[in-house]
Protein backbone atom coordinates (compact mmCIF):
# COMPACT_ATOMS: atom_id res chain seq x y z
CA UNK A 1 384.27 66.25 -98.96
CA UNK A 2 384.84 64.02 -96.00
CA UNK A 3 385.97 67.07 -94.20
CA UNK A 4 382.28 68.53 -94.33
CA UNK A 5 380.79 65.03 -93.92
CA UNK A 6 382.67 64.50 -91.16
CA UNK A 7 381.38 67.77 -89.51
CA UNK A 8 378.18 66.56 -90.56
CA UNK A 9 378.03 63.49 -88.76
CA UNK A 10 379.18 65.52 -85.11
CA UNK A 11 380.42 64.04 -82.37
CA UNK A 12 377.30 61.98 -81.00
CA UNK A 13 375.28 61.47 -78.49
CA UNK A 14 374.58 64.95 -78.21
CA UNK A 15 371.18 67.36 -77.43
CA UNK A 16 370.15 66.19 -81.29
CA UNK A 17 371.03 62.55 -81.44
CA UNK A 18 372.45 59.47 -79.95
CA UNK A 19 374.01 58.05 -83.01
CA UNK A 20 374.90 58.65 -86.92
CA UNK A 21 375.69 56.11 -89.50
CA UNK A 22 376.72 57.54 -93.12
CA UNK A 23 377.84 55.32 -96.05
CA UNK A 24 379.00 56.77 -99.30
CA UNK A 25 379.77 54.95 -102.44
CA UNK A 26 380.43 54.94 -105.62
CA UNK A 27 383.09 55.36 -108.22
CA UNK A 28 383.44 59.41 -107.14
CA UNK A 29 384.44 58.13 -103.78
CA UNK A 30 388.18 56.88 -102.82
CA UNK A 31 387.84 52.93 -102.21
CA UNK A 32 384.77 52.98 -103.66
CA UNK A 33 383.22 53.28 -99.93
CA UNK A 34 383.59 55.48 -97.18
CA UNK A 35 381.70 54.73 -94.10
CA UNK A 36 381.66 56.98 -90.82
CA UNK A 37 379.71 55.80 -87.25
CA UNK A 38 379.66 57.73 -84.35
CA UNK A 39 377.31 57.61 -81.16
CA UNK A 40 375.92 54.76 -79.41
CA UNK A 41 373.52 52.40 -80.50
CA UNK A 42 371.76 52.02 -77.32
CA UNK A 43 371.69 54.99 -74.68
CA UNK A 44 370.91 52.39 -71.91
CA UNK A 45 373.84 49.92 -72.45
CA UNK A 46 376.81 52.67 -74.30
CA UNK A 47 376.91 50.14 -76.91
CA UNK A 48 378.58 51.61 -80.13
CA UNK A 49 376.62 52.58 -83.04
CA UNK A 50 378.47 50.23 -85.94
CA UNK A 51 378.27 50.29 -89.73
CA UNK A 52 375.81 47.00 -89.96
CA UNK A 53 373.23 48.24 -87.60
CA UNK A 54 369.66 48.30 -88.45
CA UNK A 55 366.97 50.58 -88.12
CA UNK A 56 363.68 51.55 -89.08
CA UNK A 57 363.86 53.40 -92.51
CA UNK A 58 360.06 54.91 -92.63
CA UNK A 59 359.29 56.74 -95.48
CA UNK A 60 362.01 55.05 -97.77
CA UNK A 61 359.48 52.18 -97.67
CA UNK A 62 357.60 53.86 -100.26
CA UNK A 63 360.43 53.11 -102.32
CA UNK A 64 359.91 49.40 -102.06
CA UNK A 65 356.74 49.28 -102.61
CA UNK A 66 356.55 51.80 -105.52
CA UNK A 67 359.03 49.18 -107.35
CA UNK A 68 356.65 46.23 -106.62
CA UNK A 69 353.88 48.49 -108.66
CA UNK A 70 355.87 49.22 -111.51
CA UNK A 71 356.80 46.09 -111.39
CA UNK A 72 353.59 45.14 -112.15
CA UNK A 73 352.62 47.94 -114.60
CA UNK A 74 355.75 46.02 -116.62
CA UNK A 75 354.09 42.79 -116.41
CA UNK A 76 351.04 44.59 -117.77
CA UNK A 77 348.40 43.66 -114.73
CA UNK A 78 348.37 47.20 -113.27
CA UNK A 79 347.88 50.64 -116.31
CA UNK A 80 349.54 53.95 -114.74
CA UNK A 81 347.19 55.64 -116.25
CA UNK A 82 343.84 53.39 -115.36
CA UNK A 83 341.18 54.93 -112.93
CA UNK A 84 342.03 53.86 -109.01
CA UNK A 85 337.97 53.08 -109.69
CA UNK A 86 338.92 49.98 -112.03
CA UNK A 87 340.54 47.86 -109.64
CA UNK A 88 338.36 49.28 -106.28
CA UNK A 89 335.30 50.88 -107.00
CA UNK A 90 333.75 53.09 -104.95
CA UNK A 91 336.99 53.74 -102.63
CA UNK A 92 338.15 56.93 -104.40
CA UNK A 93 337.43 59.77 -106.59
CA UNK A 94 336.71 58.28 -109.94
CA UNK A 95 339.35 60.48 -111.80
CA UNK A 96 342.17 59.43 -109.55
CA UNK A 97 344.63 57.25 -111.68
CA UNK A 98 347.45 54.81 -110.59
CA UNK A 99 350.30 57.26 -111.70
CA UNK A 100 348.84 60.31 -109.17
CA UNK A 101 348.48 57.79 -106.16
CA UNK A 102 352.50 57.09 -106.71
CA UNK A 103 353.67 60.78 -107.70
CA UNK A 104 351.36 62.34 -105.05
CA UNK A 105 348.85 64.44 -107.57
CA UNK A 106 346.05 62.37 -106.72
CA UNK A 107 344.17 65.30 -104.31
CA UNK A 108 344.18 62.74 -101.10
CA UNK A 109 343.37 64.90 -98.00
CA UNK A 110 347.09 65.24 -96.33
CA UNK A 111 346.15 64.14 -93.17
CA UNK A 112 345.60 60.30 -90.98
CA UNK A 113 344.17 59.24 -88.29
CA UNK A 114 347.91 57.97 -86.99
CA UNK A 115 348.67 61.40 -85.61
CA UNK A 116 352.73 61.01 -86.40
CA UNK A 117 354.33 64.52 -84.92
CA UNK A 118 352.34 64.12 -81.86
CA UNK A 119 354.11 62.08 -79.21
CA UNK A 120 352.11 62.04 -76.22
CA UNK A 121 349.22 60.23 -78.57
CA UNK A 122 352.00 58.23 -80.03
CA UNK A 123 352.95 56.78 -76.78
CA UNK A 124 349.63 55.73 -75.66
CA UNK A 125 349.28 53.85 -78.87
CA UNK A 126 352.19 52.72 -80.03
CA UNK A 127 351.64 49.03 -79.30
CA UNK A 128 348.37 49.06 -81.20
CA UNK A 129 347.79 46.85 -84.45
CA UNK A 130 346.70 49.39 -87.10
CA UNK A 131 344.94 48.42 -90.27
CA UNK A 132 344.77 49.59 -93.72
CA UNK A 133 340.82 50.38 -92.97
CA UNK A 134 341.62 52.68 -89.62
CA UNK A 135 344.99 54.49 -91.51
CA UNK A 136 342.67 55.60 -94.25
CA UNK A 137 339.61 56.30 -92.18
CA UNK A 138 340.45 60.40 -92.14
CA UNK A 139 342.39 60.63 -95.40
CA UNK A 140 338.77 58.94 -97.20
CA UNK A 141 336.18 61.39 -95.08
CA UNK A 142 337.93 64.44 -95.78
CA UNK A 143 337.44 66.54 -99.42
CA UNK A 144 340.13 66.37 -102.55
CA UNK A 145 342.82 68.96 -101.32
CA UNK A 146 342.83 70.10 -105.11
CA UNK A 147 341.77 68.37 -108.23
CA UNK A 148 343.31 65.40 -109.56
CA UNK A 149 346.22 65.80 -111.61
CA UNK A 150 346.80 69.57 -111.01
CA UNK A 151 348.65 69.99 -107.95
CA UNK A 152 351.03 67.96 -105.47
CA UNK A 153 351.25 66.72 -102.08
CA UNK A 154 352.89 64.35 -100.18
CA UNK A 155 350.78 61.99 -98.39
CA UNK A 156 351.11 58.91 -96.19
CA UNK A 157 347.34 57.69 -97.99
CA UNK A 158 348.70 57.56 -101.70
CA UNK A 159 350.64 54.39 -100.76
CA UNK A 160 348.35 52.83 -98.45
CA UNK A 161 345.78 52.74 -101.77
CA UNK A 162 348.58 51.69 -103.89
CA UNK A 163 348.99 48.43 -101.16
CA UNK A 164 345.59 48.14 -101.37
CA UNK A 165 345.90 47.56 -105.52
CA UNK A 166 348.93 44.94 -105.13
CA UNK A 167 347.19 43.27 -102.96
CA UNK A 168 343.94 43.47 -105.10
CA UNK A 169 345.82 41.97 -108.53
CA UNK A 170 348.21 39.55 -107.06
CA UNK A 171 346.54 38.19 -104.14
CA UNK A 172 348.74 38.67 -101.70
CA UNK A 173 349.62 41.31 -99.34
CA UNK A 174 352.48 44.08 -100.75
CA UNK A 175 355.15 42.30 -98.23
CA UNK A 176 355.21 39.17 -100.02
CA UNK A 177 355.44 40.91 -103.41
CA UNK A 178 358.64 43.17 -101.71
CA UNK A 179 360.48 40.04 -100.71
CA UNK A 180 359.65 37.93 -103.88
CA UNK A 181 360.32 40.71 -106.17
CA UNK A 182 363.13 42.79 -104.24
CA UNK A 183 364.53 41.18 -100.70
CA UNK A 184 365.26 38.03 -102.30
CA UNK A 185 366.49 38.51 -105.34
CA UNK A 186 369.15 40.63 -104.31
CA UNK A 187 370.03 39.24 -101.13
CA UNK A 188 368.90 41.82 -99.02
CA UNK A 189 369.02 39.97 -95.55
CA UNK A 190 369.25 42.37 -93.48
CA UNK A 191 366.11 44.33 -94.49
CA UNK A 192 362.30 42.69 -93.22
CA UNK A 193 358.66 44.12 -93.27
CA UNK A 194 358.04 43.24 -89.73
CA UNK A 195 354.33 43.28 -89.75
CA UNK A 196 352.91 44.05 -86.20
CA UNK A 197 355.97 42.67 -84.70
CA UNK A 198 357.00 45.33 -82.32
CA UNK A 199 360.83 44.52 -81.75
CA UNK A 200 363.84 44.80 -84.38
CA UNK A 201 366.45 42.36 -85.21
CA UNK A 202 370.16 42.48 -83.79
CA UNK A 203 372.11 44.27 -84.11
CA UNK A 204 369.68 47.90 -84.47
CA UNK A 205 369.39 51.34 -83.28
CA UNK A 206 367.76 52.64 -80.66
CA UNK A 207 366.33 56.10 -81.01
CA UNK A 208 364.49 58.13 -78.49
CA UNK A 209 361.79 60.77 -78.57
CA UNK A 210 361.20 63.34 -75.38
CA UNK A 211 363.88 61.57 -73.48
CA UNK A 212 361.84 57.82 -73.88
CA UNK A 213 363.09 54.84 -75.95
CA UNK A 214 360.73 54.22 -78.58
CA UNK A 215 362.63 52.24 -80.92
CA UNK A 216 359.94 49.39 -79.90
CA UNK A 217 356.65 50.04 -81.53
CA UNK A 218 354.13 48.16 -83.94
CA UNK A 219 355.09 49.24 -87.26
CA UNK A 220 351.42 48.46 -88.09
CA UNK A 221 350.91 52.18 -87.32
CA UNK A 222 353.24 53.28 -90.14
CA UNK A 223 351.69 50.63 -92.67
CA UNK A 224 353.19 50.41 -96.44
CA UNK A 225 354.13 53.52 -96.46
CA UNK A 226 356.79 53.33 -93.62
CA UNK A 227 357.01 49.88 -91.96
CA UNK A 228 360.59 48.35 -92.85
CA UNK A 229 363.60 47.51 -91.18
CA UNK A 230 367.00 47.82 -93.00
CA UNK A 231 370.82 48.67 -92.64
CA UNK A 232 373.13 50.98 -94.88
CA UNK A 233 375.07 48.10 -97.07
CA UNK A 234 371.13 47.07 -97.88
CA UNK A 235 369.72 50.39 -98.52
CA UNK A 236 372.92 50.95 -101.08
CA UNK A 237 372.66 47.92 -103.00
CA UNK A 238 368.82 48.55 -103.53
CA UNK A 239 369.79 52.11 -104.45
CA UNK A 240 372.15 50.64 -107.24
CA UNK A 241 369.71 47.99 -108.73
CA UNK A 242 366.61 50.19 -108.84
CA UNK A 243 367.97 53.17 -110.27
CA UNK A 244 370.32 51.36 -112.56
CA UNK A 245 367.70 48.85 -114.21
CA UNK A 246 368.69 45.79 -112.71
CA UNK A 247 365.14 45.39 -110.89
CA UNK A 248 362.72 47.79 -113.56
CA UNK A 249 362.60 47.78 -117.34
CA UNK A 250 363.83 50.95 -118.79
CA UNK A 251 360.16 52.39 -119.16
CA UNK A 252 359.59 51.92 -115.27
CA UNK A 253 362.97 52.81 -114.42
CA UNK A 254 361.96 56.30 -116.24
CA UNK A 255 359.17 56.98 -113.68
CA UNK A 256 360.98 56.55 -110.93
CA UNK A 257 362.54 60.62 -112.27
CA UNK A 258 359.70 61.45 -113.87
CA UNK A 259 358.60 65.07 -112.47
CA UNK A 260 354.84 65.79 -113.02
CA UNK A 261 354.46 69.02 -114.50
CA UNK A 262 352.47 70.82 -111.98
CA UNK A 263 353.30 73.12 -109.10
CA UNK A 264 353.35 71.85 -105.50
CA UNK A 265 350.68 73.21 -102.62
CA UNK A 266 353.99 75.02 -101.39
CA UNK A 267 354.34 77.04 -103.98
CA UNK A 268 357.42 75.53 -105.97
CA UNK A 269 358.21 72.98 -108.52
CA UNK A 270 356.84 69.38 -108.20
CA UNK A 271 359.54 67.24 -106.77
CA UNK A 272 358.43 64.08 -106.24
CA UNK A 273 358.22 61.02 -108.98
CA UNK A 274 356.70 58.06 -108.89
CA UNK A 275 359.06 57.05 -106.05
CA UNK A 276 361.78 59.13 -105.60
CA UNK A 277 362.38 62.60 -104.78
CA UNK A 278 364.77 65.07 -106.35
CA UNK A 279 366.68 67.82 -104.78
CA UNK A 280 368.96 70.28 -106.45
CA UNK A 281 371.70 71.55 -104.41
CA UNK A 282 372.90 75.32 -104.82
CA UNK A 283 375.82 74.50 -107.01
CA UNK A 284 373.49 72.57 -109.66
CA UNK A 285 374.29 69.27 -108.28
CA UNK A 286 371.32 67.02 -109.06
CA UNK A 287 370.25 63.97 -106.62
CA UNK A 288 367.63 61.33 -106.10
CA UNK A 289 366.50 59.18 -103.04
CA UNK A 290 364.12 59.53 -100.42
CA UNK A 291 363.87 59.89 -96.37
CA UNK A 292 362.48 58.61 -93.72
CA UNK A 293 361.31 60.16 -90.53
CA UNK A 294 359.39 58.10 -87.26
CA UNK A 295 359.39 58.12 -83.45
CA UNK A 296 362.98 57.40 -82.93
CA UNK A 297 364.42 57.17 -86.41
CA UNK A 298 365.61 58.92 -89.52
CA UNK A 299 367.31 57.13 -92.88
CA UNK A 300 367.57 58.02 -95.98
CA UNK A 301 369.24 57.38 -99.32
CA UNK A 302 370.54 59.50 -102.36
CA UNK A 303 371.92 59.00 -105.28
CA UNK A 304 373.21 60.99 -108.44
CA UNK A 305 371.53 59.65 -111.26
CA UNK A 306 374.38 58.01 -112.60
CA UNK A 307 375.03 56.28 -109.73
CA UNK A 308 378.77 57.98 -109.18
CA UNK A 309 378.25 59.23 -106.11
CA UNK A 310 375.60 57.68 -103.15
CA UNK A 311 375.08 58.10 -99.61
CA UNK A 312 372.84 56.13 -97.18
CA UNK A 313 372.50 57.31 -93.66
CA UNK A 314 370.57 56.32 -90.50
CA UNK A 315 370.26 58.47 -87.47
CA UNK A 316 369.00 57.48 -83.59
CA UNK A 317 367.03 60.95 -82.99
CA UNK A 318 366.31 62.75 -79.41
CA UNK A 319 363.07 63.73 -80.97
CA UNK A 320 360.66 63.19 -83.71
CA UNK A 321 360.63 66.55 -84.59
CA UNK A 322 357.97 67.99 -87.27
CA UNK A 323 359.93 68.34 -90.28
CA UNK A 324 360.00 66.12 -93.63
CA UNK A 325 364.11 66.08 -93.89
CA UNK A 326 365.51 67.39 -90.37
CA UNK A 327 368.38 69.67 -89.90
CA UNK A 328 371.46 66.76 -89.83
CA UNK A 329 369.92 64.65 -93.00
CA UNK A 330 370.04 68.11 -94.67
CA UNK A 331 373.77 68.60 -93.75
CA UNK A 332 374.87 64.96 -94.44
CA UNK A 333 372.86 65.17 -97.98
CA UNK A 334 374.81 69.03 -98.44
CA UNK A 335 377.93 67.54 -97.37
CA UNK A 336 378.06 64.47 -99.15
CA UNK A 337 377.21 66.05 -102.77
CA UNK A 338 378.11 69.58 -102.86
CA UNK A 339 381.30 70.68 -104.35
CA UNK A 340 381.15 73.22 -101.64
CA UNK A 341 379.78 72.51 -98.03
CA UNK A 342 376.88 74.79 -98.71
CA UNK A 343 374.21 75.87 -95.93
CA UNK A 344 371.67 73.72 -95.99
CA UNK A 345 369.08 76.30 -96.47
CA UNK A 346 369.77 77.25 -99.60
CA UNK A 347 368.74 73.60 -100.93
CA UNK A 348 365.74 73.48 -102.89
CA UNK A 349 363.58 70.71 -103.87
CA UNK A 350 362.54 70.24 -107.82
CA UNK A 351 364.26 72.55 -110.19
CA UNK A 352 365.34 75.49 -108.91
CA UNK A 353 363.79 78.91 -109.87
CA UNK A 354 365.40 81.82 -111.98
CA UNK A 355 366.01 83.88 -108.95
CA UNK A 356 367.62 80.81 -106.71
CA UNK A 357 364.31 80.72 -105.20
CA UNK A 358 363.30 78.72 -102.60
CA UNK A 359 364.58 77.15 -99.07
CA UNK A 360 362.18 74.52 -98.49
CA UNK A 361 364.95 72.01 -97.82
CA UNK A 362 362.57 70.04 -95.28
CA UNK A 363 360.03 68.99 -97.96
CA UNK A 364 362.80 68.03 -99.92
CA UNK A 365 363.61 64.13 -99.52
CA UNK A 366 360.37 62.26 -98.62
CA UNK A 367 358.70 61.37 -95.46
CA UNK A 368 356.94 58.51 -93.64
């Protein structure tokens, strides 16, 4: 296994990245932790990419923030099941419920006015402040991509409503209910919700995209559903206490891995809860977690469900690149859980059809 992980992780910097940072854990794992860093952290300096450095984790935000709102469906101040409508009328369709804005059935238009795979715009603006109001603008004007309920699709807006409901039943903005409810209570100090604060804490990752250094940008432009800051010890420990019930009762816990039972717009099985994703590798083995892709960053984290076996990775791109799990978080995932170093192609998201079915391995793990 850390053979093909090893492969995995390349020798960096190279034409796809600058660094790679991989942490596996568990009780499947010798030592209980295997960590493997290669690259530089910053392409300027040559300083080396290390174990403890941060980075921006994009997408995986979602699955902060989807723990703050079951959270709160536990404490009984938010219904899964209760009309979007009940809590802010007039924003959506009135059929859309709480549960389709975090499993992505909801029929939100898959599209924002933060135009994320196209760099030259992202440059120009990527020391704007962004808010909630101007992410949504598009996603709100544009038609239901399909009827609520009946189809899924992965989209930046379900989240940014979701905020919007924390912050209309608490009082408070989502960040405040992510520390009080998650950051603090397990100690996570190395992970923040920066805000509109442009810069990231030492020691961090620089990434690049078209040959410029981009780590600095507001994260306003990502919003809730891909604004944090974390590092790989952090990411793991969250990992362990969400899926294993230390931060969710057991009902919450559930929807975390529970698959809606309709198809996605791709074609193939649903594959995303009601915050994390599931991927099933060509062997049968079964995994959890979620990635995140920006302007000069990737992370991610999996997990079996049982917890025996987790990885958490972070990689300093050369590009953004267009797809929802690039090619080397596809090999570290294959590498780190296969019983075989498969090819990555052959992973499928959701269960996997009679025939062995499909290869969309980039919609597999989340996004931003």
């Amino acid at each position: 296994m850390n053979e093909h992980l090893l492969r995995a992780v390349g020798r960096r910097p190279d034409a796809d990245a600058d660094a790679v940072l991989v942490r596996l854990t568990g009780p499947d794992v010798p030592d209980g932790v295997w960590t493997a860093t290669e690259g530089v952290a910053d392409a300027r300096t040559g300083e080396p990419a290390g174990p403890l450095h941060r980075f921006r984790i994009g997408g995986v935000t979602k699955v902060f923030l989807a723990t703050v709102v079951l959270g709160l469906v536990a404490e009984g101040a938010l219904g899964l099941d209760d009309p979007v409508e009940r809590q802010l009328p007039g924003l959506l369709h009135p059929d859309i419920t709480l549960r389709q804005l975090l499993d992505h059935t909801s029929g939100l238009a898959d599209e924002s006015d933060v135009r994320y795979n196209d760099t030259a715009w992202f440059l120009e603006h990527r020391y704007d402040t962004f808010t909630a109001e101007e992410r949504l603008a598009l996603p709100l004007r544009l038609p239901l991509s399909f009827a609520p309920g009946t189809r899924q699709q992965l989209t930046r807006a379900n989240y940014e409503v979701a905020a919007l409901l924390v912050e209309r039943v608490t009082g408070r903005g989502c960040a405040r209910e992510i520390e009080d409810r998650v950051l603090r209570p397990l100690q996570l100090s190395a992970t923040t919700l920066p805000g509109s604060d442009p810069t990231l804490p030492d020691p961090h990752l620089r990434g690049r995209d078209l040959g410029i250094d981009v780590a600095e940008h507001n994260p306003s432009i990502h919003g809730p559903a891909g604004e944090m800051i974390s590092n790989l010890p952090d990411l793991d420990r969250f990992l362990v206490a969400l899926t294993g019930g230390e931060l969710l009762p057991a009902a919450q816990t559930e929807e975390l891995f529970r698959l809606p039972g309709v198809p996605h717009v791709r074609g193939h099985d649903a594959y995303a809860g009601a915050g994390l994703d599931r991927l099933v590798l060509p062997d049968g083995v079964e995994v959890w977690g979620m990635a995140g892709v920006v302007h000069g960053a990737l992370a991610g984290m999996v997990t079996t469900r049982d917890l025996r076996r987790r990885l958490t990775y972070a990689v300093s791109p050369r590009e953004r690149g267009k797809e929802r799990l690039p090619p080397v978080g596809q090999r570290l995932v294959a590498a780190a859980f296969s019983n075989r170093f498969w090819p990555t192609d052959r992973m499928i998201p959701g269960a996997a059809p009679a025939n062995g079915g499909a290869t969309d391995a980039a919609a597999s793990a989340g996004a931003p």
